[in-house]
Protein backbone atom coordinates (compact mmCIF):
# COMPACT_ATOMS: atom_id res chain seq x y z
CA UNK A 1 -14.29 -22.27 -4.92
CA UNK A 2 -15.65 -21.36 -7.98
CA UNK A 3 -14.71 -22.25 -11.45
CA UNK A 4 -12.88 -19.40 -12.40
CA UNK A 5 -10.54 -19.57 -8.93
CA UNK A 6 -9.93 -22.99 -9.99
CA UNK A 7 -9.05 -22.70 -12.75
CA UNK A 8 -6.33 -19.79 -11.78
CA UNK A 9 -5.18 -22.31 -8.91
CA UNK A 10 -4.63 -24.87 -11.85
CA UNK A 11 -1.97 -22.67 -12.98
CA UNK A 12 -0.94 -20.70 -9.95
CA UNK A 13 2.32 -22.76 -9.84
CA UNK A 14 2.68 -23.13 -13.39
CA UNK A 15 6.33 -23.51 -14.13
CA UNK A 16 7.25 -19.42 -16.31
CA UNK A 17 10.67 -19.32 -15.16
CA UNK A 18 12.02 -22.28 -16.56
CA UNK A 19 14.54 -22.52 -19.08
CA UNK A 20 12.34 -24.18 -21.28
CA UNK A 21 9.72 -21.86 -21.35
CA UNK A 22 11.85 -18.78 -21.59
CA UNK A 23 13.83 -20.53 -24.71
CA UNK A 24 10.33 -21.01 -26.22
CA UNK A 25 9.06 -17.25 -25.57
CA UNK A 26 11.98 -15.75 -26.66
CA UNK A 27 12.40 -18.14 -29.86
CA UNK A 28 8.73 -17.62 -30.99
CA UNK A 29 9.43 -13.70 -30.43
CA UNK A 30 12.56 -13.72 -32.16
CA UNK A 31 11.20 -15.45 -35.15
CA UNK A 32 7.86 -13.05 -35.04
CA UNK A 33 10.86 -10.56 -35.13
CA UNK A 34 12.77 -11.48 -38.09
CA UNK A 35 9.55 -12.31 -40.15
CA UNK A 36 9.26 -8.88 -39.87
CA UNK A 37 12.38 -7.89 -40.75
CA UNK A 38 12.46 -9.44 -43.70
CA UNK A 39 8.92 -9.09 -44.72
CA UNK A 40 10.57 -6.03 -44.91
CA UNK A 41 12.85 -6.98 -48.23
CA UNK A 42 9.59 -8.64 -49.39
CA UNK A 43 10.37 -11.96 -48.35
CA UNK A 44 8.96 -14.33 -46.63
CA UNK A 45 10.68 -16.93 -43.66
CA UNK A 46 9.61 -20.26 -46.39
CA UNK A 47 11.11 -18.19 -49.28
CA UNK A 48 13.80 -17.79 -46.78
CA UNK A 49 14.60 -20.99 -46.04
CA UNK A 50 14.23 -22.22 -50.61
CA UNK A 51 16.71 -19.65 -51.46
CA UNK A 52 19.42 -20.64 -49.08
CA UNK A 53 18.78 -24.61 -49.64
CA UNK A 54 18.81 -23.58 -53.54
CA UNK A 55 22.24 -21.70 -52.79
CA UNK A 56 23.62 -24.20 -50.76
CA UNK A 57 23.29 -26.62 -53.23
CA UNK A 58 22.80 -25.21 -56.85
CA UNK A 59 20.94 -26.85 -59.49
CA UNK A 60 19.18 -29.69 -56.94
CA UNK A 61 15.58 -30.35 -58.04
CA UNK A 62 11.95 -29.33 -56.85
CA UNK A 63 11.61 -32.75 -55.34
CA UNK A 64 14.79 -33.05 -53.66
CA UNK A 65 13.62 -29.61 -51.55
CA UNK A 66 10.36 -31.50 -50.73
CA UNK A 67 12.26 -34.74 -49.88
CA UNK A 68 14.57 -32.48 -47.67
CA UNK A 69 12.09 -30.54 -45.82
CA UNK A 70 9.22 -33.01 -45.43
CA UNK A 71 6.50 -31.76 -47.30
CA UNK A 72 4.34 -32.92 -50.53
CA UNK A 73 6.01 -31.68 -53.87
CA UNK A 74 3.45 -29.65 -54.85
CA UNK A 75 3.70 -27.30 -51.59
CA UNK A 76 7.15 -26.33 -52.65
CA UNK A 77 6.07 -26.30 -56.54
CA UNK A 78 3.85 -23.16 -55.73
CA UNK A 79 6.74 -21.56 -53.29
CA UNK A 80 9.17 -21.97 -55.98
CA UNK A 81 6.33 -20.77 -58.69
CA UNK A 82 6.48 -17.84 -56.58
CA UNK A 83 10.12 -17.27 -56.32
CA UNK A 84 10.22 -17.77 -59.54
CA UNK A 85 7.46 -15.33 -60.74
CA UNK A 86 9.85 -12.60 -58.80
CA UNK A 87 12.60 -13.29 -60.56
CA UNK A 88 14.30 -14.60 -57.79
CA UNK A 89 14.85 -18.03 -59.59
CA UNK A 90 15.80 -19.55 -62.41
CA UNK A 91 14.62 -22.85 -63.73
CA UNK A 92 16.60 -25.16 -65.79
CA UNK A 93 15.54 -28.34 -67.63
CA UNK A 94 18.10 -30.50 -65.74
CA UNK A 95 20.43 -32.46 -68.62
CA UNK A 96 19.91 -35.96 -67.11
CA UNK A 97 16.50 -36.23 -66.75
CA UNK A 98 14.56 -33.52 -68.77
CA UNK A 99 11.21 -33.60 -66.85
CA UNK A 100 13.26 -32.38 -63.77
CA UNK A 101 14.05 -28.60 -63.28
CA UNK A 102 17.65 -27.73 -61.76
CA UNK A 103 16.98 -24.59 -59.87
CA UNK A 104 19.43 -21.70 -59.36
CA UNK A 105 19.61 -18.14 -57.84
CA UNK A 106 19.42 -15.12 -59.91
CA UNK A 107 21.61 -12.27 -59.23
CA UNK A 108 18.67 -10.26 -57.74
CA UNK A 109 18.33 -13.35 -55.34
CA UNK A 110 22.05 -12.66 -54.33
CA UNK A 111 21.09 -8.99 -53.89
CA UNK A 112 18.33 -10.20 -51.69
CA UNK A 113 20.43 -12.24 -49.70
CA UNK A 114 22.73 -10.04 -48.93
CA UNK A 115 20.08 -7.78 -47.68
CA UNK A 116 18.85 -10.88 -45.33
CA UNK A 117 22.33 -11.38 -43.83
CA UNK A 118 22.24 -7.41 -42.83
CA UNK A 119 19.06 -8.10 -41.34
CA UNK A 120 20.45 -11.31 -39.69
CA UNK A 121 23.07 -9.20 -38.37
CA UNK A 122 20.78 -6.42 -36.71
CA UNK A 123 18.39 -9.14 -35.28
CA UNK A 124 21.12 -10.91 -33.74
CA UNK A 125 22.42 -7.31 -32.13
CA UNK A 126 18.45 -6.42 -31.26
CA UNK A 127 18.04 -10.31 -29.75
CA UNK A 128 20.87 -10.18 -27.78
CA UNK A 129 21.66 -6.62 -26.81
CA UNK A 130 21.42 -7.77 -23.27
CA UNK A 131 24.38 -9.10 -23.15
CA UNK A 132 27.79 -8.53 -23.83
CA UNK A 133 30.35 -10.39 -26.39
CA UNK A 134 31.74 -13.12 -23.70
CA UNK A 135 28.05 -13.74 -22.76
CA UNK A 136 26.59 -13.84 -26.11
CA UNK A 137 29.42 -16.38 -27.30
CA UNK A 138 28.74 -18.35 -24.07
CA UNK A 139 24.72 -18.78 -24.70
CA UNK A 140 25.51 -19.29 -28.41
CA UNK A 141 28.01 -22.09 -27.43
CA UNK A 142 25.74 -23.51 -24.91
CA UNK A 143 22.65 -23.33 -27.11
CA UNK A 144 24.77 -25.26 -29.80
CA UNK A 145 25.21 -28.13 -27.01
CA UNK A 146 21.27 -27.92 -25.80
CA UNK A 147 20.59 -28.48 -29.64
CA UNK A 148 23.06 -31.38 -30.35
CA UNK A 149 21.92 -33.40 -27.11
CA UNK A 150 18.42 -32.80 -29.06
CA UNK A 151 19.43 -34.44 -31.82
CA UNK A 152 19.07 -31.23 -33.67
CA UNK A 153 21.70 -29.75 -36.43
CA UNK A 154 23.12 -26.45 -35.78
CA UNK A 155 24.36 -25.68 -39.67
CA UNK A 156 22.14 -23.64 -40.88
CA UNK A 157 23.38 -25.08 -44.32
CA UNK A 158 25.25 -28.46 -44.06
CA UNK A 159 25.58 -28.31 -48.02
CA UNK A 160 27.70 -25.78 -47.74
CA UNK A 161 29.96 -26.79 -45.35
CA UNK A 162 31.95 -29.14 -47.99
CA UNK A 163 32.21 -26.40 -50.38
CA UNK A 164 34.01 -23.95 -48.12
């Protein structure tokens, strides 16, 4: 046997059909998806993510995103720089401690997220067009069950849960 059929035999039996696998494939083409989508509105999946944690919770701090999401401060310094430098938020020397910056959205942020919910919408239809409304609200609803066993949250924006 040569190296080449071994190394096909390794993976003759690999497991492709598998829940697992298919959840990953069609997550990391969904995602490649909706980059797209809204690389469309010029945004980006980070900005993304800093404008709805900004809306969620208005006026929190540069640090308290880094805290949040795990990364060094300075990563989200140059995000928010960016966001920033489109006009897409405004920084405000926070009252209580002055070397802090309370970030909000500006109204052409709202525009833009508007525009991201449309495109939320149409991705969702485009995912799932497979299936119909009872079988889309049974994945979702099983999903949402796969994800808490994980240990995984399934708000999208926990913030704003208490404010609804």
């Amino acid at each position: 046997m040569t190296t080449a059929d071994e190394d096909r035999a390794a993976v003759a039996d690999f497991p492709t059909r598998t829940a697992a696998f298919l959840l990953a494939q069609l997550g990391a083409h969904a995602q490649s998806r909706f980059a797209e989508r809204v690389g469309e509105l010029g945004l980006t999946l980070p900005d993304i993510v800093l404008l709805r944690m900004i809306a969620c919770d208005p006026g929190r701090s540069q640090r308290s995103l880094a805290a949040e999401l795990g990364v060094v401060p300075s990563r989200v310094v140059a995000l928010i720089d960016s966001l920033d430098a489109r006009g897409l938020v405004d920084r405000r020397r926070c009252a209580k401690d002055r070397r802090n910056h309370a970030l909000h959205l500006t109204a052409k942020a709202r525009t833009l997220l508007d525009g991201v919910r449309e495109a939320a919408a149409a991705h969702e239809d485009e995912i799932c067009a497979a299936l119909d409304a009872g079988e889309r609200s049974n994945l979702t609803a099983l999903l949402e069950r796969m994800a808490r066993q994980q240990g995984l949250g399934t708000d999208p924006c926990p913030p704003c849960r208490s404010r609804v």
